[in-house]
Protein backbone atom coordinates (compact mmCIF):
# COMPACT_ATOMS: atom_id res chain seq x y z
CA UNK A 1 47.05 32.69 -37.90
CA UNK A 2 45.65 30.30 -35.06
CA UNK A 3 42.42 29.78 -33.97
CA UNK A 4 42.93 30.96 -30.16
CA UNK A 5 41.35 29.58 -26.97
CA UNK A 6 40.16 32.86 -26.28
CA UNK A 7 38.81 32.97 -29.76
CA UNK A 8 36.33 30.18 -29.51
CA UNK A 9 35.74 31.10 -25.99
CA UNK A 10 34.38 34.29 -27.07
CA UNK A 11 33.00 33.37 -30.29
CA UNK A 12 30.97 30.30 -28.85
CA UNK A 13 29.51 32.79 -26.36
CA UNK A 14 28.21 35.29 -28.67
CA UNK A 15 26.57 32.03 -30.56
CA UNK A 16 24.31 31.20 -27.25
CA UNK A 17 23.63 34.57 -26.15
CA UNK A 18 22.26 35.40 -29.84
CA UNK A 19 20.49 32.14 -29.99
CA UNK A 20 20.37 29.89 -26.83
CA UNK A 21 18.42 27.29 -29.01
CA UNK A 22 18.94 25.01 -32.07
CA UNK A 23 20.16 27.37 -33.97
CA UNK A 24 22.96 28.75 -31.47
CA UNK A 25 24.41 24.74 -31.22
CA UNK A 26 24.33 24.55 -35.03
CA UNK A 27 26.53 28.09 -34.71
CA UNK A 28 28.45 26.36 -32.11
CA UNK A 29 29.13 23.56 -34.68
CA UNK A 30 30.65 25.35 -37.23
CA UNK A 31 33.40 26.98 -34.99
CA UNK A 32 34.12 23.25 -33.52
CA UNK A 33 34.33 22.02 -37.03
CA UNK A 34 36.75 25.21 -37.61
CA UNK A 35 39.13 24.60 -34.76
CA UNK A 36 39.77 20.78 -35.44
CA UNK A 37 41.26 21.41 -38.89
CA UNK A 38 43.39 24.28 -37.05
CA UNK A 39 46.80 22.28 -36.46
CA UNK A 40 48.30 24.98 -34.15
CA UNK A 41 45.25 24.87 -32.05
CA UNK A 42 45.51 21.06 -31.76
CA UNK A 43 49.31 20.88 -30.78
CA UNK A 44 48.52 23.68 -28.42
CA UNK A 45 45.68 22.21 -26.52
CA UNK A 46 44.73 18.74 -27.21
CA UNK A 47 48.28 17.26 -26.30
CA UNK A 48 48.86 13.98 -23.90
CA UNK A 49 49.83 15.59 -21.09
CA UNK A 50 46.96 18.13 -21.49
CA UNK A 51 44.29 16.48 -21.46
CA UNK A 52 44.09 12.75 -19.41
CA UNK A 53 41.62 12.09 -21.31
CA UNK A 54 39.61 15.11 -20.38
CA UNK A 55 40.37 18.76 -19.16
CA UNK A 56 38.32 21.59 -19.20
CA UNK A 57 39.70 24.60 -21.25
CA UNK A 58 37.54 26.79 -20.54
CA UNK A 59 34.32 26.91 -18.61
CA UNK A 60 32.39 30.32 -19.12
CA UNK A 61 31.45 32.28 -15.87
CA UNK A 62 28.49 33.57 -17.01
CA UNK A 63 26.51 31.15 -19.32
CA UNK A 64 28.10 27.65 -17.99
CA UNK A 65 29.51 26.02 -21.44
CA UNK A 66 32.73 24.27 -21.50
CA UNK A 67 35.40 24.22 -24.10
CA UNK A 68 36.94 20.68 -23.26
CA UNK A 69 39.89 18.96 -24.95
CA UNK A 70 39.78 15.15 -25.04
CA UNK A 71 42.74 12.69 -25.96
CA UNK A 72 42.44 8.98 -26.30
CA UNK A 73 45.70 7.05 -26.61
CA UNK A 74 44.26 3.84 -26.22
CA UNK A 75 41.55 2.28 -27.44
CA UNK A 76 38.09 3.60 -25.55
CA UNK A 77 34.89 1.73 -26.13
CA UNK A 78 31.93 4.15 -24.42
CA UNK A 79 28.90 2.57 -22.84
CA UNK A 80 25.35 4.35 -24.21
CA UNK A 81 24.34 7.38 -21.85
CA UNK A 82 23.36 11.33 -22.20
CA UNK A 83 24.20 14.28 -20.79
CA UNK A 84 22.08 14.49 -18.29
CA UNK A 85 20.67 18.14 -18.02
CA UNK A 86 23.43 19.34 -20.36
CA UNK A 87 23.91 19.23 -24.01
CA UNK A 88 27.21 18.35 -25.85
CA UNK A 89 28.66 18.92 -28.99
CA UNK A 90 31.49 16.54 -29.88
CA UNK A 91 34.28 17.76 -32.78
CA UNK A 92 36.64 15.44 -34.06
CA UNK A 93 40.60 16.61 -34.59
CA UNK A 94 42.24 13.52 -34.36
CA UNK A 95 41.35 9.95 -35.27
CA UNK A 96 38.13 8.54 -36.27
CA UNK A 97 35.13 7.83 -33.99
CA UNK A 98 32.15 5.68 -34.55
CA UNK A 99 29.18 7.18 -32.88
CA UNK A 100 25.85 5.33 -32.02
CA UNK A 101 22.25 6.69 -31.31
CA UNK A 102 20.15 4.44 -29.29
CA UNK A 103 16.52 4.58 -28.83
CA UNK A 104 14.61 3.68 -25.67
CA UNK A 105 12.56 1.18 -25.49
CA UNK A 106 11.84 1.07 -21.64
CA UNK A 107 11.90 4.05 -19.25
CA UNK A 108 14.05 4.08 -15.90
CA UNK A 109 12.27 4.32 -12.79
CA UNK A 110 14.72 4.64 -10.29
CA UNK A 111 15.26 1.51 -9.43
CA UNK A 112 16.11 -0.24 -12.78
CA UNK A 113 17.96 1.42 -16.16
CA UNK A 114 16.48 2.98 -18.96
CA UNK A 115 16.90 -0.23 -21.15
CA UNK A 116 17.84 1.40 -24.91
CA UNK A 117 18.42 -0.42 -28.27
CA UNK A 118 21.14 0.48 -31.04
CA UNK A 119 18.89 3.05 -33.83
CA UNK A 120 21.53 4.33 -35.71
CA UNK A 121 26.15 4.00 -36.66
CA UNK A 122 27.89 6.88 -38.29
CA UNK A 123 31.57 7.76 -38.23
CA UNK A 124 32.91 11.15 -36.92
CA UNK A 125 36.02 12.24 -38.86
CA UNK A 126 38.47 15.11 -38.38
CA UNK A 127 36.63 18.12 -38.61
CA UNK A 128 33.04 16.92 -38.22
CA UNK A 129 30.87 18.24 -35.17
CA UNK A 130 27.69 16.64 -34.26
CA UNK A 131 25.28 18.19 -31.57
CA UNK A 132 23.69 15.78 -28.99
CA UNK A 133 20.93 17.52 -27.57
CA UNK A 134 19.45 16.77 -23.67
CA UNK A 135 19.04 13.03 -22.85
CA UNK A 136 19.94 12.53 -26.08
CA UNK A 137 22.22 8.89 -25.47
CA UNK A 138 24.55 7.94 -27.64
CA UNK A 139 28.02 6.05 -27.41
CA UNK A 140 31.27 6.31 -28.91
CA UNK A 141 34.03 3.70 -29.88
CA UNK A 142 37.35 4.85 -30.59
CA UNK A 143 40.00 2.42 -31.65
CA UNK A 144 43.00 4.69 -32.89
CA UNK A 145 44.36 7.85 -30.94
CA UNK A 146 41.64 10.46 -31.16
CA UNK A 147 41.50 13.63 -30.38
CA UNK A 148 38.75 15.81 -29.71
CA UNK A 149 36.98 19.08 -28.53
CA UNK A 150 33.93 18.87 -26.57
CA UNK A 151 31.40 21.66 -25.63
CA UNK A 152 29.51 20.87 -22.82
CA UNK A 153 26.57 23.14 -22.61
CA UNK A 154 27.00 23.11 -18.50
CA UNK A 155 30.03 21.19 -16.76
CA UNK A 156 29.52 17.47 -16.44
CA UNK A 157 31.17 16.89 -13.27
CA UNK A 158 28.44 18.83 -11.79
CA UNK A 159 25.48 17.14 -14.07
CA UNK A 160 23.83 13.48 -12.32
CA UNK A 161 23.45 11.51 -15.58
CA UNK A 162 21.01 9.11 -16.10
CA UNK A 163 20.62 5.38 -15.29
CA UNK A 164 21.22 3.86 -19.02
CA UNK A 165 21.99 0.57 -20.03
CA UNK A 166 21.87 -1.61 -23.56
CA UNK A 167 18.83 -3.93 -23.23
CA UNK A 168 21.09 -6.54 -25.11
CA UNK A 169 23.65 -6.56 -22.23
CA UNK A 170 20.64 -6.76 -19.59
CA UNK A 171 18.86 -9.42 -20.95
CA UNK A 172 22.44 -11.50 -21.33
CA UNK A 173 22.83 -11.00 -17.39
């Protein structure tokens, strides 16, 4: 039997509320890393024409998370930034994505970027789930279809991110 919506809604819910910290996300994890081996759950909810690239599935009244579904049909090369406020935990279905963890090495003030420097590369392949924490910046590169879910731990639309930019691409300007 499926892994349902409703399911993971619920289940990712009881996760927080038992432990809002670390230790909730890594919960969080596993049941992301569950529902992107689930193939009914994938044709149900991370289709084309379901997600353009991004839709929220869910968004939970009472503790703010989102269950989003993400689908890449063309190649999509992500510039380094956070979350903001928010944390996000990205699970691979579909497709391989190579992830990157930059460092700062000068703080934003305002007026000019936070200026950050490549720290570490790792792939993300079906049924891996990686927790990015607040501010935590990062960037993906996708260069097959991918599909993924996302948990945002509040809904970015609503989140101001930060002011980020690679230092190599500034100091090339």
């Amino acid at each position: 039997m499926t892994y349902t919506l409703e399911q993971l809604s619920a289940d990712i819910k009881a996760a927080l509320k038992a432990d809002p910290g670390k230790g909730g996300k890594d919960a969080v994890c596993k049941l992301v890393s569950k529902v992107c081996l689930d193939k009914e759950f994938i044709a149900r909810h991370l289709t084309p024409e379901n997600c353009k690239p991004r839709k929220v599935l869910y968004e939970d009244p009472e503790t703010g998370f989102c269950v989003c579904g993400h689908v890449y049909m063309k190649p999509a090369h992500g510039e380094p930034h956070d979350h903001g406020s928010s944390w996000a935990i990205y699970g691979l279905a579909e497709g391989d994505t190579e992830m990157t963890d930059w460092k700062v090495v000068r703080k934003g003030d305002g007026t000019n970027p936070t200026l950050v420097e490549p720290e570490k590369v790792y792939v993300l392949k079906p049924g891996d789930a990686h927790f990015y924490d607040v501010h935590v910046i990062h960037s993906p590169n996708r260069d097959t279809v991918t599909k993924l879910v996302r948990i945002e731990g509040s809904n970015l639309d609503r989140i101001k991110r930060s002011n980020i930019k690679a230092a190599s691409k500034v100091a090339a300007e």
